[in-house]
PDB file of N, CA and C in Angstrom:
ATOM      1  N   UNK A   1      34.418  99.912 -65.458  1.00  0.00           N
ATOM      2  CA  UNK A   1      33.940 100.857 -64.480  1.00  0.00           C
ATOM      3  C   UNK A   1      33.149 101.925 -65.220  1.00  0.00           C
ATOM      4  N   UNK A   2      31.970 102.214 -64.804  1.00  0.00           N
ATOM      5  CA  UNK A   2      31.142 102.994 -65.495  1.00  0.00           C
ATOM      6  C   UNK A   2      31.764 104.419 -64.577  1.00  0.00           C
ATOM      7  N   UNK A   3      30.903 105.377 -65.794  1.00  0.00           N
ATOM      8  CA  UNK A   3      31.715 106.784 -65.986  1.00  0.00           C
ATOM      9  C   UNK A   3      30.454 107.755 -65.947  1.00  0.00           C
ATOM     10  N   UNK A   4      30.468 108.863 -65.564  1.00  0.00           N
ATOM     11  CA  UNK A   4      28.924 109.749 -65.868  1.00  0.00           C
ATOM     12  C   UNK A   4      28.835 110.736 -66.826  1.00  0.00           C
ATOM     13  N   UNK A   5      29.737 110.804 -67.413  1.00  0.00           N
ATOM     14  CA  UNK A   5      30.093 111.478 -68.998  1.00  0.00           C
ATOM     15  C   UNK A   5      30.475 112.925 -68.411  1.00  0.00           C
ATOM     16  N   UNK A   6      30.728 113.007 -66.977  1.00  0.00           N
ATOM     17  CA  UNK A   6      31.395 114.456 -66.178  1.00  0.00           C
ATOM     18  C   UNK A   6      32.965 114.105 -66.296  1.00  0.00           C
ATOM     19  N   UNK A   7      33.231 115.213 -66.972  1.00  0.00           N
ATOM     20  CA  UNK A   7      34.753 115.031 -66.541  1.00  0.00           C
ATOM     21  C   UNK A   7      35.365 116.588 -65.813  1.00  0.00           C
ATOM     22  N   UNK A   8      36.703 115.953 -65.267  1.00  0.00           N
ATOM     23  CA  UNK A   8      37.392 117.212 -64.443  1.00  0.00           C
ATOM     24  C   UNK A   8      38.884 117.217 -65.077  1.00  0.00           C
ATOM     25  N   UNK A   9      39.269 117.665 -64.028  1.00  0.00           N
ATOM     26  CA  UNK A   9      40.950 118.381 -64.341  1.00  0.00           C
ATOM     27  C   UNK A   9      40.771 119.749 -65.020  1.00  0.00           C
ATOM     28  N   UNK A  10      42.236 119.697 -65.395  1.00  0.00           N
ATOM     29  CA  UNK A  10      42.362 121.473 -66.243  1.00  0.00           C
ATOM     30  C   UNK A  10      41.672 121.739 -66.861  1.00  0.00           C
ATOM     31  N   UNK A  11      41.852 120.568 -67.620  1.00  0.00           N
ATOM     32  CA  UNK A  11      41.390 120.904 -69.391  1.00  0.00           C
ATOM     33  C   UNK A  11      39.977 119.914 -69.671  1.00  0.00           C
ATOM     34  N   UNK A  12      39.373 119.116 -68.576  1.00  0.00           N
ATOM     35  CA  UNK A  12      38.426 118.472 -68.732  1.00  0.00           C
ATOM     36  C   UNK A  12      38.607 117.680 -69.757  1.00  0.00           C
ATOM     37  N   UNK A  13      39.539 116.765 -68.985  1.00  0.00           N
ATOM     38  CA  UNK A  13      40.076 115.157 -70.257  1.00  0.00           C
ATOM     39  C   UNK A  13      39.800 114.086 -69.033  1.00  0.00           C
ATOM     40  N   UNK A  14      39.658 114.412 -67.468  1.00  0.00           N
ATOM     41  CA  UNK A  14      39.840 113.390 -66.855  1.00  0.00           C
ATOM     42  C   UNK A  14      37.842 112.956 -66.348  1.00  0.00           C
ATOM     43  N   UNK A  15      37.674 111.327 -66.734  1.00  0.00           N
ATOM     44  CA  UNK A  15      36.207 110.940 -66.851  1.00  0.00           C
ATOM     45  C   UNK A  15      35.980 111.010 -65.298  1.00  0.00           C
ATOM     46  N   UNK A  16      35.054 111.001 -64.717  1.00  0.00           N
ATOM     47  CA  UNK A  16      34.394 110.740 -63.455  1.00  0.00           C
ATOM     48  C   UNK A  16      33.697 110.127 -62.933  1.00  0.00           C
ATOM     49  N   UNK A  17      34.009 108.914 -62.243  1.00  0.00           N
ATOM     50  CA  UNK A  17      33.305 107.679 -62.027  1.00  0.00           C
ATOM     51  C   UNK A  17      31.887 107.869 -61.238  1.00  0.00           C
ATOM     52  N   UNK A  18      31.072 106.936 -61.776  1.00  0.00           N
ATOM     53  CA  UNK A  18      29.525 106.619 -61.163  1.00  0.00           C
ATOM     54  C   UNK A  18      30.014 106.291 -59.867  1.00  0.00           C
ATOM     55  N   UNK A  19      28.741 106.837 -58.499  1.00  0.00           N
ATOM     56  CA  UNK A  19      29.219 106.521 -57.229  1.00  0.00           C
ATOM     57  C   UNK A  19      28.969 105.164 -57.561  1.00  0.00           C
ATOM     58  N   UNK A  20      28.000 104.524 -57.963  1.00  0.00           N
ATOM     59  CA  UNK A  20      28.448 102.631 -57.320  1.00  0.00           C
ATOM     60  C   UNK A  20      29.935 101.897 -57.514  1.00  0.00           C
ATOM     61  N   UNK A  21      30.845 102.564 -58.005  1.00  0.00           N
ATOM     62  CA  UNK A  21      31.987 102.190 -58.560  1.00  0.00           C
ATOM     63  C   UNK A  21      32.820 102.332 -57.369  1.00  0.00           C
ATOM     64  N   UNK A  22      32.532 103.577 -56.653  1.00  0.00           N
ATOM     65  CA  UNK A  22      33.351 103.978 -55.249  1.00  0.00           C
ATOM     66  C   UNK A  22      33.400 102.807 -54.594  1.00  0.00           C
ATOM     67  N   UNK A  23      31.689 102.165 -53.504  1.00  0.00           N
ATOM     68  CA  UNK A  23      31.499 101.114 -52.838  1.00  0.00           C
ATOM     69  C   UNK A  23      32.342  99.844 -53.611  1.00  0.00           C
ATOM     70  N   UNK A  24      32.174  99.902 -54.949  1.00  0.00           N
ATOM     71  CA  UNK A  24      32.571  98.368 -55.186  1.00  0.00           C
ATOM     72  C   UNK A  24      34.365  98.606 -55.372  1.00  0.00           C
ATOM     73  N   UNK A  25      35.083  99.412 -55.896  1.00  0.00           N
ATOM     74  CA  UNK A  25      36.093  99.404 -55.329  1.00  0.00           C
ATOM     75  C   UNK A  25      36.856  98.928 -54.340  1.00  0.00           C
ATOM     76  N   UNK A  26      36.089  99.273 -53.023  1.00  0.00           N
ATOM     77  CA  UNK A  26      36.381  99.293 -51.678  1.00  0.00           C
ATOM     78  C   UNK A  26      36.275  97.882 -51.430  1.00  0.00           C
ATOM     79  N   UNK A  27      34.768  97.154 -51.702  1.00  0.00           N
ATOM     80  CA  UNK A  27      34.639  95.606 -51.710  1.00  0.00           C
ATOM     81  C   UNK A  27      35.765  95.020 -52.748  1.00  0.00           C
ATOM     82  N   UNK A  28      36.669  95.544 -54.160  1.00  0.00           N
ATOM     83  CA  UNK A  28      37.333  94.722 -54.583  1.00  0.00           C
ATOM     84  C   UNK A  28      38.798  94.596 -53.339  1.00  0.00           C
ATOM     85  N   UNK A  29      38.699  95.821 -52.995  1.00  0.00           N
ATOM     86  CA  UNK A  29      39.887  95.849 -52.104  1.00  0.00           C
ATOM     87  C   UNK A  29      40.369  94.764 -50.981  1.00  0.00           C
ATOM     88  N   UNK A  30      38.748  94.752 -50.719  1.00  0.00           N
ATOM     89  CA  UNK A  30      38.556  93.945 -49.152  1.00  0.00           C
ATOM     90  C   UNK A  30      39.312  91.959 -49.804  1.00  0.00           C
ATOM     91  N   UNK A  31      38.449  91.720 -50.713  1.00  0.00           N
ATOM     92  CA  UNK A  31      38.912  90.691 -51.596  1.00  0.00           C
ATOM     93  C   UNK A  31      40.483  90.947 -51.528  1.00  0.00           C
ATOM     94  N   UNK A  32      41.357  91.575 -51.907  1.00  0.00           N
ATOM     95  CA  UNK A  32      42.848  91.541 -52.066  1.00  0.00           C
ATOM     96  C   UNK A  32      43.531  91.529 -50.842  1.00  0.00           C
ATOM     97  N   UNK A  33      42.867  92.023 -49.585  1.00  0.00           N
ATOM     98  CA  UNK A  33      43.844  92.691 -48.315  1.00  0.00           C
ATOM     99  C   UNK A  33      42.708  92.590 -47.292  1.00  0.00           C
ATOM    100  N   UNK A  34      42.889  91.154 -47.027  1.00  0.00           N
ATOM    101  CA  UNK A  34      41.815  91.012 -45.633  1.00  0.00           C
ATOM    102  C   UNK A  34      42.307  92.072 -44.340  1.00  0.00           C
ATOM    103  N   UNK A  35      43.450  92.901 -43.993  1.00  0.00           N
ATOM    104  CA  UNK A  35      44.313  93.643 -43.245  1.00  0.00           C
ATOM    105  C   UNK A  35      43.128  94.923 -43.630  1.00  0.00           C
ATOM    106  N   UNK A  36      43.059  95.074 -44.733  1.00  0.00           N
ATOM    107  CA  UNK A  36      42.146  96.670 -44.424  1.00  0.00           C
ATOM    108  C   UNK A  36      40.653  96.799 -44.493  1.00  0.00           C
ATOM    109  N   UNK A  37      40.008  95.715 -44.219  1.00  0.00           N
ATOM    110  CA  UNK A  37      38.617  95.514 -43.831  1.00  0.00           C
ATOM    111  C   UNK A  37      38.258  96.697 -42.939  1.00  0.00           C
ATOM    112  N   UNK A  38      38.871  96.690 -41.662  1.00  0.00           N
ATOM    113  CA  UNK A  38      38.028  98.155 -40.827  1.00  0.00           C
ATOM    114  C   UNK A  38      37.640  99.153 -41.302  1.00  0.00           C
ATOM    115  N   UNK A  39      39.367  99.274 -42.517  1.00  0.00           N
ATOM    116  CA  UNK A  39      38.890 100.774 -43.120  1.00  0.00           C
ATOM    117  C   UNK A  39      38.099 100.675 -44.003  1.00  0.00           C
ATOM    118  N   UNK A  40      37.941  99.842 -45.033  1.00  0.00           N
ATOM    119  CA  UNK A  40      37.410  99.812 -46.389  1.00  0.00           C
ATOM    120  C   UNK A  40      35.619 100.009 -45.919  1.00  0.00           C
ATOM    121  N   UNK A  41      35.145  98.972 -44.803  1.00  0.00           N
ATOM    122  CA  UNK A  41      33.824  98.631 -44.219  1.00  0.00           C
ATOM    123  C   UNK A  41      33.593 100.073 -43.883  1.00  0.00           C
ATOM    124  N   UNK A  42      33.945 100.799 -43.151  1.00  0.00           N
ATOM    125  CA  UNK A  42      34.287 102.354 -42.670  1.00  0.00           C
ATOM    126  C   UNK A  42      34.108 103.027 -43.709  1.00  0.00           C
ATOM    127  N   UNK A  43      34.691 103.369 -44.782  1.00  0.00           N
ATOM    128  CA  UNK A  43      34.547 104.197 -45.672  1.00  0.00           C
ATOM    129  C   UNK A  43      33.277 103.843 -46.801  1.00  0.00           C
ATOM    130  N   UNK A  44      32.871 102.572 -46.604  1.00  0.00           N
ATOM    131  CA  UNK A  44      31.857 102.115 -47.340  1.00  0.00           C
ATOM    132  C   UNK A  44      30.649 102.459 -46.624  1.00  0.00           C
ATOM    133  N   UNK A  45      30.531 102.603 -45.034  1.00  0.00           N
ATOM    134  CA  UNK A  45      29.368 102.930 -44.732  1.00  0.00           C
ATOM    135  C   UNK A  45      29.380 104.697 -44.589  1.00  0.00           C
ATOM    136  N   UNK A  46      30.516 105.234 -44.519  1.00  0.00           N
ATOM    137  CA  UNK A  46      30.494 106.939 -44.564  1.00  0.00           C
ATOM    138  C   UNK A  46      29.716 106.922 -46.105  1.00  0.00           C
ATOM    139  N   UNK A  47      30.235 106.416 -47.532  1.00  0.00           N
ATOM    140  CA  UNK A  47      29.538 106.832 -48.392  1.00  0.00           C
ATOM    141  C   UNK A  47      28.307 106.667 -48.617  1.00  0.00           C
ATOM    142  N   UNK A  48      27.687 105.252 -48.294  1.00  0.00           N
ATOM    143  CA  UNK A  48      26.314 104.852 -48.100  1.00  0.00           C
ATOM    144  C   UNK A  48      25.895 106.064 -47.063  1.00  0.00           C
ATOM    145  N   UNK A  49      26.001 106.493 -46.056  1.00  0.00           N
ATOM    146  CA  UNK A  49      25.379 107.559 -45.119  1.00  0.00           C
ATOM    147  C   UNK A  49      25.036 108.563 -45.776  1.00  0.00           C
ATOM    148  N   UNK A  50      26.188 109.215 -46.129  1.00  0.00           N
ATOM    149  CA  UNK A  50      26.303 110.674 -46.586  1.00  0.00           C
ATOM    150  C   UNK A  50      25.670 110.789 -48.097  1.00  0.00           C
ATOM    151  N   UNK A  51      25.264 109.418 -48.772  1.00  0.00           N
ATOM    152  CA  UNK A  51      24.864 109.228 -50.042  1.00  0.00           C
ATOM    153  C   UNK A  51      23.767 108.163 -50.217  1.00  0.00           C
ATOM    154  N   UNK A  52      22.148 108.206 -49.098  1.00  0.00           N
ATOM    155  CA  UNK A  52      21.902 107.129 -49.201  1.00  0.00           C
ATOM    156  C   UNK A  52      20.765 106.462 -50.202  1.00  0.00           C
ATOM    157  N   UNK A  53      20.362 107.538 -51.334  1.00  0.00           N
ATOM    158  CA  UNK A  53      19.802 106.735 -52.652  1.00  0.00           C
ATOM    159  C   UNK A  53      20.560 106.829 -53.860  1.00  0.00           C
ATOM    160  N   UNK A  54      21.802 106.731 -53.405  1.00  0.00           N
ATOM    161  CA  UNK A  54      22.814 106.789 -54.422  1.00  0.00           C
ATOM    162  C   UNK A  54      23.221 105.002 -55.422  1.00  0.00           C
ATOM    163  N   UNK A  55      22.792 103.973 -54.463  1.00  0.00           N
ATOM    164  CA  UNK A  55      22.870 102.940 -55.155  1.00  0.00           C
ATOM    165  C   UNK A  55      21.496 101.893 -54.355  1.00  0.00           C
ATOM    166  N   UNK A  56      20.993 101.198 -54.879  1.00  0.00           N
ATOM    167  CA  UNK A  56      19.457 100.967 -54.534  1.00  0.00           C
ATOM    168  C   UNK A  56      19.823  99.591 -53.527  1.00  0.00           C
ATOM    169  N   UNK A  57      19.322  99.152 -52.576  1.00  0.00           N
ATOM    170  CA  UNK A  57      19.865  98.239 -51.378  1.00  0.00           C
ATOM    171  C   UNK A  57      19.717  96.840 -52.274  1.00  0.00           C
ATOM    172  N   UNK A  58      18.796  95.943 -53.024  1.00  0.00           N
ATOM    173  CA  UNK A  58      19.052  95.058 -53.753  1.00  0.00           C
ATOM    174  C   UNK A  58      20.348  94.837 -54.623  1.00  0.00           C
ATOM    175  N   UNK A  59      20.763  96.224 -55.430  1.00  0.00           N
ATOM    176  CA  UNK A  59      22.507  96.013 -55.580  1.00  0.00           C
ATOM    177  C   UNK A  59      23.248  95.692 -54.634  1.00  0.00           C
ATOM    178  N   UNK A  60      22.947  96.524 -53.923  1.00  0.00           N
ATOM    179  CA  UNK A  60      24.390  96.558 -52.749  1.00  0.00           C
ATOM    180  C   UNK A  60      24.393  95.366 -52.551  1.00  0.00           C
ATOM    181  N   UNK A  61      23.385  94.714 -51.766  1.00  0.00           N
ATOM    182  CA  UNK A  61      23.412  93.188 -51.414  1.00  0.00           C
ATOM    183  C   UNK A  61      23.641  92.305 -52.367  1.00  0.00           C
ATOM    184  N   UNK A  62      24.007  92.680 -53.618  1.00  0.00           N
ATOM    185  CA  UNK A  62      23.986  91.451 -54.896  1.00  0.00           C
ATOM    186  C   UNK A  62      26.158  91.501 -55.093  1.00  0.00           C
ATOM    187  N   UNK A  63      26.109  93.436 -54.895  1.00  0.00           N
ATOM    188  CA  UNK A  63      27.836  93.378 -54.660  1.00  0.00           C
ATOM    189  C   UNK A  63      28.805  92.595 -53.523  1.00  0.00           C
ATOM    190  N   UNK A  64      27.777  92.692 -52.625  1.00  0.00           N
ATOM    191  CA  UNK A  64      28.220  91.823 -51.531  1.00  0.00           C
ATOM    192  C   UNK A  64      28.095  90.098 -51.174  1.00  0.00           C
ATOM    193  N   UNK A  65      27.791  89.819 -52.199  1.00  0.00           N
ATOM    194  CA  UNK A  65      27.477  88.185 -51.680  1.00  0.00           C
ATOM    195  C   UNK A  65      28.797  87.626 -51.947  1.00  0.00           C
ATOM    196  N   UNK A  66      29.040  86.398 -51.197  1.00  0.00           N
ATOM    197  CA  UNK A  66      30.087  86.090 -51.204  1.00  0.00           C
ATOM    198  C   UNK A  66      30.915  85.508 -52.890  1.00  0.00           C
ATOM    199  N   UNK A  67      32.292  85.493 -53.015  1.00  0.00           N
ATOM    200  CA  UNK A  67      32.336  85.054 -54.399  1.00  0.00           C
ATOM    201  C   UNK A  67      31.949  86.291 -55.263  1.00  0.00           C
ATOM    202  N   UNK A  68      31.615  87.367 -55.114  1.00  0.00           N
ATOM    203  CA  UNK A  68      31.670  88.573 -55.787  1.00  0.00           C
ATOM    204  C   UNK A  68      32.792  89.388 -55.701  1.00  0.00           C
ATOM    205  N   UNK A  69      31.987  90.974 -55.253  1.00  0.00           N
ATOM    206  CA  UNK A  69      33.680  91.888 -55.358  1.00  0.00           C
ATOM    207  C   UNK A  69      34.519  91.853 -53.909  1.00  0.00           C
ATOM    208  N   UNK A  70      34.036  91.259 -52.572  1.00  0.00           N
ATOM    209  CA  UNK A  70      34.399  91.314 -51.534  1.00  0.00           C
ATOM    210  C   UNK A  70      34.692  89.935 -51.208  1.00  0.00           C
ATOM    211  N   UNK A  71      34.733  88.797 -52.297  1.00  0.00           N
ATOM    212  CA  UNK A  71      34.816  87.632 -51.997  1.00  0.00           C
ATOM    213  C   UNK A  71      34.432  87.081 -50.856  1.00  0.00           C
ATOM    214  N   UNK A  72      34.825  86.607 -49.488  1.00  0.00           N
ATOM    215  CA  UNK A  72      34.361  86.189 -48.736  1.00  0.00           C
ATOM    216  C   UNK A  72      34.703  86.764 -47.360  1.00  0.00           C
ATOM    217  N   UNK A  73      35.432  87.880 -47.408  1.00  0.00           N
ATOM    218  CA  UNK A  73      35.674  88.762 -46.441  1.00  0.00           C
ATOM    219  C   UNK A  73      34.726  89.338 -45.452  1.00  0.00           C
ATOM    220  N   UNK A  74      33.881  89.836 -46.006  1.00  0.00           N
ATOM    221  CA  UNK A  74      32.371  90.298 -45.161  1.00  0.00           C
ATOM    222  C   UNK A  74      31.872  90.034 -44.247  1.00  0.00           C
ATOM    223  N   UNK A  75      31.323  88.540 -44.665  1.00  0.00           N
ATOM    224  CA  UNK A  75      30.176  87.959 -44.034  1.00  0.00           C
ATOM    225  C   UNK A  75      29.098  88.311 -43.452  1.00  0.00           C
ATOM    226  N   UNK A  76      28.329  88.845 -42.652  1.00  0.00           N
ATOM    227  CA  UNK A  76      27.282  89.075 -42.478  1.00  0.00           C
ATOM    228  C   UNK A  76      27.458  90.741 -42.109  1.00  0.00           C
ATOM    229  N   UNK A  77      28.937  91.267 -42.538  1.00  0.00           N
ATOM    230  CA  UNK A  77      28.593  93.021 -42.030  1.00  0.00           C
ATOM    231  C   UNK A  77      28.005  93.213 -43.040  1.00  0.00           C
ATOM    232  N   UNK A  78      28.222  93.532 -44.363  1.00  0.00           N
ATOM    233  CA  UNK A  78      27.439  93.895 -45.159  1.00  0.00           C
ATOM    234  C   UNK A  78      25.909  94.279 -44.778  1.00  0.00           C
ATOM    235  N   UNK A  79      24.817  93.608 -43.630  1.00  0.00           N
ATOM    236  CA  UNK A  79      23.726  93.955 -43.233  1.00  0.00           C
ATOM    237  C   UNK A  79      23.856  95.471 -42.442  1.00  0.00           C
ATOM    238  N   UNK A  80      24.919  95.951 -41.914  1.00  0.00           N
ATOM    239  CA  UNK A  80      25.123  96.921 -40.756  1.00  0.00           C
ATOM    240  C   UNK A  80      25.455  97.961 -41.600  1.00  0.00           C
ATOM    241  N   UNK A  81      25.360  98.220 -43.338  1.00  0.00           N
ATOM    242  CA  UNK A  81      25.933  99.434 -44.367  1.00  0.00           C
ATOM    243  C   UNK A  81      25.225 100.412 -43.970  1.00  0.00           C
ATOM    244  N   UNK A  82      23.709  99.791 -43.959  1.00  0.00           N
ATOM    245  CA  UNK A  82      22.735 100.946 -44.125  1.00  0.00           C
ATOM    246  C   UNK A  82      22.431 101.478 -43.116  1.00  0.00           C
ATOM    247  N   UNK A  83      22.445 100.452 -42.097  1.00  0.00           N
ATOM    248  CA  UNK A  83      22.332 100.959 -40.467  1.00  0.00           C
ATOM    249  C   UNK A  83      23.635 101.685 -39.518  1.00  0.00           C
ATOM    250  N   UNK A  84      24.634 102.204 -39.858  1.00  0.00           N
ATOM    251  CA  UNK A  84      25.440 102.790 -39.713  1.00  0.00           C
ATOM    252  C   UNK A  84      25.077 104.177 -39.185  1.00  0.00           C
ATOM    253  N   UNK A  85      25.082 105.004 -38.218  1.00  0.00           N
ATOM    254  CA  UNK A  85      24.351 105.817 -37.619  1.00  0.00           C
ATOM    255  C   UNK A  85      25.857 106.968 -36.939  1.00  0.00           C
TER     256      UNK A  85
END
């Protein structure tokens, strides 16, 4: 998991993850626990919204293909990230 060389906490020991790490998280999740798809899809399109040249749309779609970090859970939502309104 890539890191942005920002760190927090007290004493600034704790690293701080790159946003593409957030989204793909969420897709490893979906892979483990087909049960929390609503939320994970949900919180994946709040960050894409509220963050939207934060990861470039050719990734996203390369994190999402099937057999990746969301394995085969998806299927064709993955198109509805960006269009989320």
């Amino acid at each position: 998991m890539a890191t942005t060389g920002q760190k927090t906490g007290r004493h600034d020991e704790i690293p701080v993850i790159d946003f593409e790490a957030l989204p793909a998280m969420k897709l490893h999740a979906l892979k483990d626990d087909k049960d929390r798809k609503g939320k994970d899809i949900l919180d994946i399109r709040f960050l894409l919204t509220e963050n939207p040249n934060a990861i470039n749309e050719e990734h996203l779609r390369a994190l999402c293909e099937p057999g990746r970090l969301a394995g085969n859970q998806l299927g064709n939502e993955s198109e509805g990230f960006r269009n989320f309104g």
